[in-house]
N, C-alpha and C. Protein backbone atom coordinates (compact mmCIF):
# COMPACT_ATOMS: atom_id res chain seq x y z
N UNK A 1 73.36 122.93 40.00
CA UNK A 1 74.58 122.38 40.57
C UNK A 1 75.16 121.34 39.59
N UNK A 2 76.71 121.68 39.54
CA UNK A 2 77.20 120.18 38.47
C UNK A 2 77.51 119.23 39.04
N UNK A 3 77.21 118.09 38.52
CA UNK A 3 77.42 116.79 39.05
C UNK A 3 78.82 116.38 39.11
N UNK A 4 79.18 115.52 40.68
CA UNK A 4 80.00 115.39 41.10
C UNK A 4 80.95 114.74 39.98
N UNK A 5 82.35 114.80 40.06
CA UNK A 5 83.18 113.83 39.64
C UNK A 5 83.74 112.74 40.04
N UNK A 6 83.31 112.45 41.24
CA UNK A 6 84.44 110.96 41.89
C UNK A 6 83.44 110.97 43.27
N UNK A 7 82.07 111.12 42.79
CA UNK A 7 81.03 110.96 44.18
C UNK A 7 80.91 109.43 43.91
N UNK A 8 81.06 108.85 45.18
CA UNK A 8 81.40 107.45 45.86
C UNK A 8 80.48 106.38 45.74
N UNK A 9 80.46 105.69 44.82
CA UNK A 9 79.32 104.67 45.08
C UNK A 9 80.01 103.05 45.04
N UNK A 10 79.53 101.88 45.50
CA UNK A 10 80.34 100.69 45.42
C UNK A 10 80.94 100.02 44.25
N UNK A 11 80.39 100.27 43.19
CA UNK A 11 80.76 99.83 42.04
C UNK A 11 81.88 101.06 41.49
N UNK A 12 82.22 101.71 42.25
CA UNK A 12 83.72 102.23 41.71
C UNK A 12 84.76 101.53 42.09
N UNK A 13 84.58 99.88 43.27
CA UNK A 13 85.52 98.95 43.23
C UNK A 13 85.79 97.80 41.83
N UNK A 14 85.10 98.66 41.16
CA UNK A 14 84.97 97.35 40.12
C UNK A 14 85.02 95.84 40.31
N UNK A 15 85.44 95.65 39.26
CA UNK A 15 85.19 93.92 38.98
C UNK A 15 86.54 93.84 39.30
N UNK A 16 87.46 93.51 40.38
CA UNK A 16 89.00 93.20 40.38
C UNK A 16 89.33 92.58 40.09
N UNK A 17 88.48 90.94 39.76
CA UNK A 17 89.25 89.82 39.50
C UNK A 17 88.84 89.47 38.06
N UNK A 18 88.09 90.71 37.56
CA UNK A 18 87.90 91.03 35.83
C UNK A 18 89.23 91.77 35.63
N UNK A 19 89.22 92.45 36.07
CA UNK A 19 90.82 93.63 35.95
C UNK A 19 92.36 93.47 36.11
N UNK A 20 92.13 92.21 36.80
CA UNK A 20 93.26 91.82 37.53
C UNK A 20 93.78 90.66 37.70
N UNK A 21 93.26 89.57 36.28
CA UNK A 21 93.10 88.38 36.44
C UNK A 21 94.75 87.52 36.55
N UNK A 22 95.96 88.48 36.62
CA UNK A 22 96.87 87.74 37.14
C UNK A 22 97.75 88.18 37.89
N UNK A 23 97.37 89.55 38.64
CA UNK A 23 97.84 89.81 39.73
C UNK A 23 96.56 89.59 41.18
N UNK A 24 95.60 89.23 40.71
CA UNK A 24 94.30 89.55 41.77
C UNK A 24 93.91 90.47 42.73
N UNK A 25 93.06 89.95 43.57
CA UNK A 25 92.83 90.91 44.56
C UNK A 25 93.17 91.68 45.41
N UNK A 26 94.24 91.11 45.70
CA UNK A 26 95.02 91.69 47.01
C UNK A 26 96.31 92.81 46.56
N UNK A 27 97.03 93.86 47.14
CA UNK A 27 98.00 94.26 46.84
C UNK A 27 98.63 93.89 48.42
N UNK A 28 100.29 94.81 48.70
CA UNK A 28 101.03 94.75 49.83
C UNK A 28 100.57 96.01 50.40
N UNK A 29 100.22 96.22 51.61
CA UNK A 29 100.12 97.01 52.48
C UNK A 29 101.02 98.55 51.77
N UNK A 30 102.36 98.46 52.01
CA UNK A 30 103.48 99.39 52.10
C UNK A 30 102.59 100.05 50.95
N UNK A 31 101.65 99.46 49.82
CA UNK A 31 101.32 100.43 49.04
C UNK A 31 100.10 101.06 49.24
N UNK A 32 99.46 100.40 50.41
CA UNK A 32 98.25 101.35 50.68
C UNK A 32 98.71 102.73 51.57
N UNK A 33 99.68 102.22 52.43
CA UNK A 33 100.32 103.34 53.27
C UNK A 33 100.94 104.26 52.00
N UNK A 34 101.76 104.00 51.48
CA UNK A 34 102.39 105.08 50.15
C UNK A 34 101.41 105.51 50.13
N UNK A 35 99.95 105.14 49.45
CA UNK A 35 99.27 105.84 48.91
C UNK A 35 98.67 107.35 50.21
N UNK A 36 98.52 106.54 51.19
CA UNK A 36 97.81 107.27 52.16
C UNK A 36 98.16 108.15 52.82
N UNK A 37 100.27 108.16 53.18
CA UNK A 37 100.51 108.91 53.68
C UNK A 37 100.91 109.96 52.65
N UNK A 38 101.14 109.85 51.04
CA UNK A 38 101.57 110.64 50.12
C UNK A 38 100.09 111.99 50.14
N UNK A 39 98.93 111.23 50.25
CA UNK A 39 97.89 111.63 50.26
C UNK A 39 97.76 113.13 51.54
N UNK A 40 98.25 112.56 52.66
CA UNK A 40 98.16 113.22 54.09
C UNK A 40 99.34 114.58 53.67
N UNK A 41 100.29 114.08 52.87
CA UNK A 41 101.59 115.03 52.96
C UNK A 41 100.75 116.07 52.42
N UNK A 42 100.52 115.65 51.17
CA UNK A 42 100.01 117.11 50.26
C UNK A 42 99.09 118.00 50.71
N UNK A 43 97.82 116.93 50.86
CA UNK A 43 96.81 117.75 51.31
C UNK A 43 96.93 118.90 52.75
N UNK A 44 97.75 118.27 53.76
CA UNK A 44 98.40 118.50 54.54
C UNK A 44 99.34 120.19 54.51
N UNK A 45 100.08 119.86 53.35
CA UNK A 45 100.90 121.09 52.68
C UNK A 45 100.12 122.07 51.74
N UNK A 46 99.24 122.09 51.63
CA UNK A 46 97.92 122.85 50.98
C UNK A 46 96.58 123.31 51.83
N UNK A 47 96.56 122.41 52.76
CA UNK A 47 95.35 123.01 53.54
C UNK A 47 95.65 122.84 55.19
N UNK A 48 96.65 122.46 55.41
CA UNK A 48 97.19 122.32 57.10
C UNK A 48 96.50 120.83 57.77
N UNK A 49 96.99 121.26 58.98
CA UNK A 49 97.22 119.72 59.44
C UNK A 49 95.49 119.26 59.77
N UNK A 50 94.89 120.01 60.52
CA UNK A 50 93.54 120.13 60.91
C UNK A 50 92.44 119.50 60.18
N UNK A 51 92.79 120.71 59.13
CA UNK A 51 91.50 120.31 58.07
C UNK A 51 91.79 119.34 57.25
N UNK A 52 93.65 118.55 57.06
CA UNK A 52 93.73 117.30 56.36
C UNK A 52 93.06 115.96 57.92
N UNK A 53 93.18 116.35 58.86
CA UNK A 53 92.45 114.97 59.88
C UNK A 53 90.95 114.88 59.38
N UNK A 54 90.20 116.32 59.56
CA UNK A 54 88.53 116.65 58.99
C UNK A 54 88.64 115.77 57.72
N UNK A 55 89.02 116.11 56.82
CA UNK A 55 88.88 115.48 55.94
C UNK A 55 88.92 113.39 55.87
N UNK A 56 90.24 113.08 56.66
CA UNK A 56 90.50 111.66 56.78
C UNK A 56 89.44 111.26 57.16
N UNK A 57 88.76 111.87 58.62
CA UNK A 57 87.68 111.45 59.72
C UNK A 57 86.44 111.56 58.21
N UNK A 58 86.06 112.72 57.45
CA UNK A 58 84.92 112.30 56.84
C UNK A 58 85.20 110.95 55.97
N UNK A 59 86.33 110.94 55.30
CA UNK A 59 86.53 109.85 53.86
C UNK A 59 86.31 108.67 55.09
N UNK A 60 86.55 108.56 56.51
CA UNK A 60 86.86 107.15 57.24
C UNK A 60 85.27 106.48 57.13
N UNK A 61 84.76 107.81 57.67
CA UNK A 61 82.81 108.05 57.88
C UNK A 61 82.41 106.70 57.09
N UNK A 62 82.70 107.83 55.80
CA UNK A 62 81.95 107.50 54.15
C UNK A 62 82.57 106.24 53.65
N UNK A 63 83.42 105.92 54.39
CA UNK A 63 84.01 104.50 54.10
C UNK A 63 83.21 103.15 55.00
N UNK A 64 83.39 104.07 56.29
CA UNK A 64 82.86 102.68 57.38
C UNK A 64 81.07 102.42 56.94
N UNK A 65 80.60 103.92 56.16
CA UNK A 65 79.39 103.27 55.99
C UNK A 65 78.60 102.99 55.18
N UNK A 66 79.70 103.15 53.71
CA UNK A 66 79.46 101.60 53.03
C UNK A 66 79.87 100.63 52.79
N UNK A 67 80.92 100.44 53.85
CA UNK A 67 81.21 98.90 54.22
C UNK A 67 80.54 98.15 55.21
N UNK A 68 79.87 99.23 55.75
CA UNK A 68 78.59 98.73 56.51
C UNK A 68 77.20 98.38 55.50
N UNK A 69 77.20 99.17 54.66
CA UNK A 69 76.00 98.51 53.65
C UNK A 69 76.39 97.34 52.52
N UNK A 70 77.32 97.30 52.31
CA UNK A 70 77.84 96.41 51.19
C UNK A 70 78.60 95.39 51.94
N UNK A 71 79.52 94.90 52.63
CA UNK A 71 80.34 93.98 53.09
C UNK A 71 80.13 93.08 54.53
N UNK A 72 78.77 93.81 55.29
CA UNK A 72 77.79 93.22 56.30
C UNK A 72 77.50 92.80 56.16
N UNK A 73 77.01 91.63 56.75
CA UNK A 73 75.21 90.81 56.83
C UNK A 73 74.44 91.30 57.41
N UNK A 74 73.08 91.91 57.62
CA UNK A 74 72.61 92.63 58.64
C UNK A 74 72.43 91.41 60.13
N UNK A 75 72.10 91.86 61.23
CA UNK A 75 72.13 91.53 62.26
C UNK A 75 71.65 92.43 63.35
N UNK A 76 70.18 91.81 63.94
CA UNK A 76 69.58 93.38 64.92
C UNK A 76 70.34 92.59 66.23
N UNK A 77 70.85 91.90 66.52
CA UNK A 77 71.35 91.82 68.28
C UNK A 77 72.96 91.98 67.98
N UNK A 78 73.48 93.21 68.75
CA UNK A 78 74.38 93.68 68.89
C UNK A 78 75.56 92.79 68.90
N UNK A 79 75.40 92.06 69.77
CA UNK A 79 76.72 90.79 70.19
C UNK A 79 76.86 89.72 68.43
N UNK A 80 75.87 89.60 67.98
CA UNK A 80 76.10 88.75 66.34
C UNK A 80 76.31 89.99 65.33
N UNK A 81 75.94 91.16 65.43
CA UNK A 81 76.81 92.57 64.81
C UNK A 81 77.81 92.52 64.90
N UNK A 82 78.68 92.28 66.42
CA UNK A 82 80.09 92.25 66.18
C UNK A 82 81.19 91.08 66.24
N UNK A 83 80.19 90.24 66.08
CA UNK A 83 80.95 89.16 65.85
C UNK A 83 81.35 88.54 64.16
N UNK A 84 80.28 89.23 63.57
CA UNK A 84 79.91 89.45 61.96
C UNK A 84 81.31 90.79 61.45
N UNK A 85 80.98 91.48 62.12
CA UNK A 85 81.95 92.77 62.23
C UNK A 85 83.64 92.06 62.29
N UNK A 86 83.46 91.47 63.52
CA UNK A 86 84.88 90.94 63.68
C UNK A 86 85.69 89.70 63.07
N UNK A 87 84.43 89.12 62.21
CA UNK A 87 85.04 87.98 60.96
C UNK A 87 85.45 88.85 59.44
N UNK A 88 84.59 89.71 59.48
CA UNK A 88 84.49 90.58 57.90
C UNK A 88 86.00 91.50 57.94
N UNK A 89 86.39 91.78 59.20
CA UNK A 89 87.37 92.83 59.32
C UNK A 89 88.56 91.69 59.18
N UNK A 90 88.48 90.99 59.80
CA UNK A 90 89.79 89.66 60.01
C UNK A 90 89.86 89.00 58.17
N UNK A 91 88.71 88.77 57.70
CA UNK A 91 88.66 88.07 56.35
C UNK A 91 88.95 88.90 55.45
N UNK A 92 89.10 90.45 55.49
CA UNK A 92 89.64 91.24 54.49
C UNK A 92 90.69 91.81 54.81
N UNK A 93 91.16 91.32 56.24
CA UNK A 93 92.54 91.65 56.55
C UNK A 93 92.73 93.11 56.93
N UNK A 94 91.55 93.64 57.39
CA UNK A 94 91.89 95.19 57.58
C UNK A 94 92.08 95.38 59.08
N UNK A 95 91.79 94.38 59.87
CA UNK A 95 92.37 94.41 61.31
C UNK A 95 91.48 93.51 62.19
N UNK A 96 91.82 93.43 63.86
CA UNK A 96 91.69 92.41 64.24
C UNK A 96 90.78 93.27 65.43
N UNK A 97 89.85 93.17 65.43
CA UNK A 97 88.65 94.08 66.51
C UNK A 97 88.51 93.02 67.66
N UNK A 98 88.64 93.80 68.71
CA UNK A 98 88.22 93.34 70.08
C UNK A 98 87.20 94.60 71.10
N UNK A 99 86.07 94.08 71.33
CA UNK A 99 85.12 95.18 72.12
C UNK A 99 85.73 94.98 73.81
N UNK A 100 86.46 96.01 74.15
CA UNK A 100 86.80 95.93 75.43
C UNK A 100 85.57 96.00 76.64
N UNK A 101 84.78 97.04 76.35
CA UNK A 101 83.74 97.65 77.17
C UNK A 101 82.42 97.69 76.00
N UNK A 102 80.84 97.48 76.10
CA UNK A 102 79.91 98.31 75.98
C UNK A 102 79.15 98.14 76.87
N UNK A 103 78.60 99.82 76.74
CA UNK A 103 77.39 100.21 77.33
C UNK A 103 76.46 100.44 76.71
N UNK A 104 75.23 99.63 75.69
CA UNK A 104 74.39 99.87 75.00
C UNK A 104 73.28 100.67 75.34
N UNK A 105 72.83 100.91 76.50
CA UNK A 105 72.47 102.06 76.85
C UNK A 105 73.05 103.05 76.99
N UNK A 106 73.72 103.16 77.00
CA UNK A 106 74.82 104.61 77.50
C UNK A 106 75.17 105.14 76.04
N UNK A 107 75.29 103.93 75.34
CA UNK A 107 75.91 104.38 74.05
C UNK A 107 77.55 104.66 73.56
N UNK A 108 78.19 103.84 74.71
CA UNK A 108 79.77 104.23 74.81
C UNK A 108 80.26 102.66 74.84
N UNK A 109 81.44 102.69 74.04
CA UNK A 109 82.05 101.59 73.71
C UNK A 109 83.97 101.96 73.86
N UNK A 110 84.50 100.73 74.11
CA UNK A 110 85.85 100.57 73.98
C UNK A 110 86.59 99.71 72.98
N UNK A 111 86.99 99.98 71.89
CA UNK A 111 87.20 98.98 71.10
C UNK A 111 88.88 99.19 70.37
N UNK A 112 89.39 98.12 70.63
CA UNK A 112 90.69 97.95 70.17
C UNK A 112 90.58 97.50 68.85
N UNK A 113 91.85 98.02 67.99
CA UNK A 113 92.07 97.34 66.58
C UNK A 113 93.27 96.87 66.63
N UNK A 114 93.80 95.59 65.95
CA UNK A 114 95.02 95.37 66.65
C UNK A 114 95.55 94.86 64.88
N UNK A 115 96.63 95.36 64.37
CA UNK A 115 97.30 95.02 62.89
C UNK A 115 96.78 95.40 61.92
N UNK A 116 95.95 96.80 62.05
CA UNK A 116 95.49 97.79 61.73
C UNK A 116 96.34 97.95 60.38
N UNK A 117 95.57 98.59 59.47
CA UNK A 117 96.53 99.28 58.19
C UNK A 117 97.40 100.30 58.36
N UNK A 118 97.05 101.25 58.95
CA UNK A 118 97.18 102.36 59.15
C UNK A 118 98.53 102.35 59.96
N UNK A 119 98.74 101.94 61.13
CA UNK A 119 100.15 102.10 61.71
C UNK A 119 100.77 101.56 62.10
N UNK A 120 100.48 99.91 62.13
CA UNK A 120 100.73 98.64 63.12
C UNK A 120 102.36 98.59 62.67
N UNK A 121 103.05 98.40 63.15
CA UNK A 121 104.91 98.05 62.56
C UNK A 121 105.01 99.70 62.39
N UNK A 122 104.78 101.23 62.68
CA UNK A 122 105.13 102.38 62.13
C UNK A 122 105.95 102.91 63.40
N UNK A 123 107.00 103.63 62.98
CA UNK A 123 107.88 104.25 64.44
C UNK A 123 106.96 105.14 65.35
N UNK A 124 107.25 104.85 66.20
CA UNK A 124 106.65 105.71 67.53
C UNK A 124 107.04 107.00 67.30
N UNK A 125 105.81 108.23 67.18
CA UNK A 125 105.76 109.66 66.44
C UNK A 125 105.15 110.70 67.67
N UNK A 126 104.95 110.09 68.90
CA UNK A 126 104.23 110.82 69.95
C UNK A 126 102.55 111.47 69.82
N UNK A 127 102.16 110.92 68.70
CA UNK A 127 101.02 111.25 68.75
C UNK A 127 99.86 110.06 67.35
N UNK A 128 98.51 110.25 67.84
CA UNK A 128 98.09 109.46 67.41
C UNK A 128 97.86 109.67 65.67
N UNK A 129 97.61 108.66 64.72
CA UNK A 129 97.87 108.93 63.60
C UNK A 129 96.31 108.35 63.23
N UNK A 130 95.40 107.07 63.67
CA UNK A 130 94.55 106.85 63.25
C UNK A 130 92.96 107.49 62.72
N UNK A 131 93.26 108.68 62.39
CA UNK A 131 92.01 109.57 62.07
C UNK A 131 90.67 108.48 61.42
N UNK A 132 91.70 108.45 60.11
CA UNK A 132 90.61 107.69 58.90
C UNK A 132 89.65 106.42 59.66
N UNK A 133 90.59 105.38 60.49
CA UNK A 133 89.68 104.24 61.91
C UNK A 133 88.63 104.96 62.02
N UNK A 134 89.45 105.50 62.98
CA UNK A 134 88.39 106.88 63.68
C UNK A 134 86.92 107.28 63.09
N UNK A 135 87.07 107.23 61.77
CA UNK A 135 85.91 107.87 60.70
C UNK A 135 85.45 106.26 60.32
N UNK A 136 85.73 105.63 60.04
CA UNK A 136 85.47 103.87 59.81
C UNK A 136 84.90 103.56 60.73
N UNK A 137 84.85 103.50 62.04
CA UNK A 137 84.39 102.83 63.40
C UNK A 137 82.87 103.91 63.41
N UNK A 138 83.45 105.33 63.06
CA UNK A 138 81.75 105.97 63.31
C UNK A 138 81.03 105.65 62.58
N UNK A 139 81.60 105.38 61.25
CA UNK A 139 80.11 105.46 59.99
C UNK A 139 79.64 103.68 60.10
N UNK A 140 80.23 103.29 60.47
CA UNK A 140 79.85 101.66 61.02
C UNK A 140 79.17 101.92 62.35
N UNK A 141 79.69 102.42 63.21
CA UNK A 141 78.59 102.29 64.52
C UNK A 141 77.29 102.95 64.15
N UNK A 142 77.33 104.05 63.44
CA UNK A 142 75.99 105.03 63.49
C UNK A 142 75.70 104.43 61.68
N UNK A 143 75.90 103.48 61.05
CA UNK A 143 74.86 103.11 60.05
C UNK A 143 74.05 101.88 61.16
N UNK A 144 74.82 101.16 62.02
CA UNK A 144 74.26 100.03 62.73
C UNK A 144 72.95 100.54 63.63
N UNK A 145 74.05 101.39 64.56
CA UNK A 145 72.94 102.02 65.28
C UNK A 145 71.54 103.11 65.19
N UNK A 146 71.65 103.64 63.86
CA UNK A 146 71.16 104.47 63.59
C UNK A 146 71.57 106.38 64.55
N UNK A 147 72.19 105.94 65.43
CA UNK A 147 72.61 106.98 65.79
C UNK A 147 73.67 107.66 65.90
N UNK A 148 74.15 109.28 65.96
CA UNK A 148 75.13 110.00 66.03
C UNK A 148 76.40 109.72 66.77
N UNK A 149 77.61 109.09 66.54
CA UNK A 149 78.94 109.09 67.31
C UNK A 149 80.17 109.84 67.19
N UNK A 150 80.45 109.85 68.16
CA UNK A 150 82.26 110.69 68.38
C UNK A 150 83.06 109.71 68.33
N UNK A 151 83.74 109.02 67.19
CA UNK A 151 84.81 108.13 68.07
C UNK A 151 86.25 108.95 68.09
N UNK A 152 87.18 108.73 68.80
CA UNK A 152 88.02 109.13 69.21
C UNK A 152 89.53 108.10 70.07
N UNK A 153 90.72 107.69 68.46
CA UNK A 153 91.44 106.93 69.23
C UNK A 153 92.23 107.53 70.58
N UNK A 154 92.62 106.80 71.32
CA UNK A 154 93.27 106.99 72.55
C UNK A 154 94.29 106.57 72.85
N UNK A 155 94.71 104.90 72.16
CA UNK A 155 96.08 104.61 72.34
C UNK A 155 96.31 104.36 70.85
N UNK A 156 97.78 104.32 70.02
CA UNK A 156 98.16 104.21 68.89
C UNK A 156 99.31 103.69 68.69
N UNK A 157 99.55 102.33 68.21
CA UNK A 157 101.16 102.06 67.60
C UNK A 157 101.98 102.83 67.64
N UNK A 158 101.85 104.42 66.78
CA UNK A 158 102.79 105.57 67.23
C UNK A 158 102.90 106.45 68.38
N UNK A 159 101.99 105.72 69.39
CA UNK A 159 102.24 105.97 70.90
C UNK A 159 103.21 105.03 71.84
N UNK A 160 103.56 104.51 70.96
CA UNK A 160 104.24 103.50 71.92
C UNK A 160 103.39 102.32 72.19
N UNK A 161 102.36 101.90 71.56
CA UNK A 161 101.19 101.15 72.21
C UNK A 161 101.09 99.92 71.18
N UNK A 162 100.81 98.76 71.01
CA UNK A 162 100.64 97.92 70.73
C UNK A 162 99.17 97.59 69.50
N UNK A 163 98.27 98.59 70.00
CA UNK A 163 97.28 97.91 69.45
C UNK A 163 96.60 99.69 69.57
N UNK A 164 95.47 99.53 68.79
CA UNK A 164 95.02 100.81 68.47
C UNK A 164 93.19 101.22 68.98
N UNK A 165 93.26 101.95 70.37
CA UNK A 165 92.22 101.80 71.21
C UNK A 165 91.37 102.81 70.85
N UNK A 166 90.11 102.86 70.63
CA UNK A 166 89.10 103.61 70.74
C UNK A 166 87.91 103.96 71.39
N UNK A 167 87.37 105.26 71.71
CA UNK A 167 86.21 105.80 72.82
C UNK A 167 85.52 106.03 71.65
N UNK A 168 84.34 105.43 71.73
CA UNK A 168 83.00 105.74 70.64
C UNK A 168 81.96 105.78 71.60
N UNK A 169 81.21 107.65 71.20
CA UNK A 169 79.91 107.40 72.47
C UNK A 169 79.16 108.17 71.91
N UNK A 170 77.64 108.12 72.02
CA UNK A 170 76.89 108.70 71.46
C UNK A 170 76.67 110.34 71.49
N UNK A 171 76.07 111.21 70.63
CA UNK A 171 76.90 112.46 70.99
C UNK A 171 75.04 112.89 70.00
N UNK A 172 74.69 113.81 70.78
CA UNK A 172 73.24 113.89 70.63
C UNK A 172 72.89 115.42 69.90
């Protein structure tokens, strides 16, 4: 088998503030969306709508879970997990997490994102747009938990909705 070309490891964020020493770290949003929805069009127009979400939901996965290994502190009691969770997400500005519901036995959670990258300020489109979350929230719940999840948003900015709600439950 040949070895990958652009297989994912953390140090493909480089050194930014080696790279970037006078624009820095941060860019404007409008250009992560450019990038993301230019991304959705094509792939989208080459392989259909379906298998471009499959795809978002895995890259969200493979995202949430190594930002779960690299940008965490570990933490075994759930309630300092997401309170760790909900400073790291606020301090890199990728959104503002609130746990509506858990059932740690049950394995089912309710969790809002609210100024989200992905659609927060985007026109109301009748349907939900947050896939990639979607894939971010699983590979973070199931690197934490060690176990298998479905998450699945439910309400979305481009629903008319305010803030961006999710069903994550264990799926065996």
């Amino acid at each position: 088998m040949t070895s990958r070309k652009y297989e994912f490891s953390w140090e493909l964020l480089g050194d930014i503030a080696k790279g970037r020493p006078n624009l820095g770290l941060s860019t404007r949003l409008a250009v992560y969306r450019l990038m993301q929805f230019t991304f959705r069009d094509v792939l989208e127009q080459r392989l259909g709508s379906e298998k471009t979400e499959e795809i978002f939901y895995e890259a969200g996965k493979l995202a949430g879970s190594e930002f779960y290994k690299n940008a965490l502190p570990p933490s075994e009691d759930f309630n300092d997990f997401v309170k760790k969770l909900q400073t790291v997400l606020r301090e890199e500005e990728i959104g503002i997490l609130r746990v509506e519901q858990a059932d740690l036995e049950a394995g089912s959670f309710i969790l809002t994102v609210s100024e989200d990258l992905d659609c927060s300020g985007l026109p109301e489109l009748g349907y939900e747009i947050c896939t990639y979350d979607e894939g971010f929230i699983t590979g973070i719940l199931e690197s934490y938990t060690g176990k298998s999840f479905k998450v699945k948003e439910i309400d979305c900015w481009c629903t008319g909705d305010r803030t961006c709600r999710f069903t994550a439950q264990v799926v065996d």
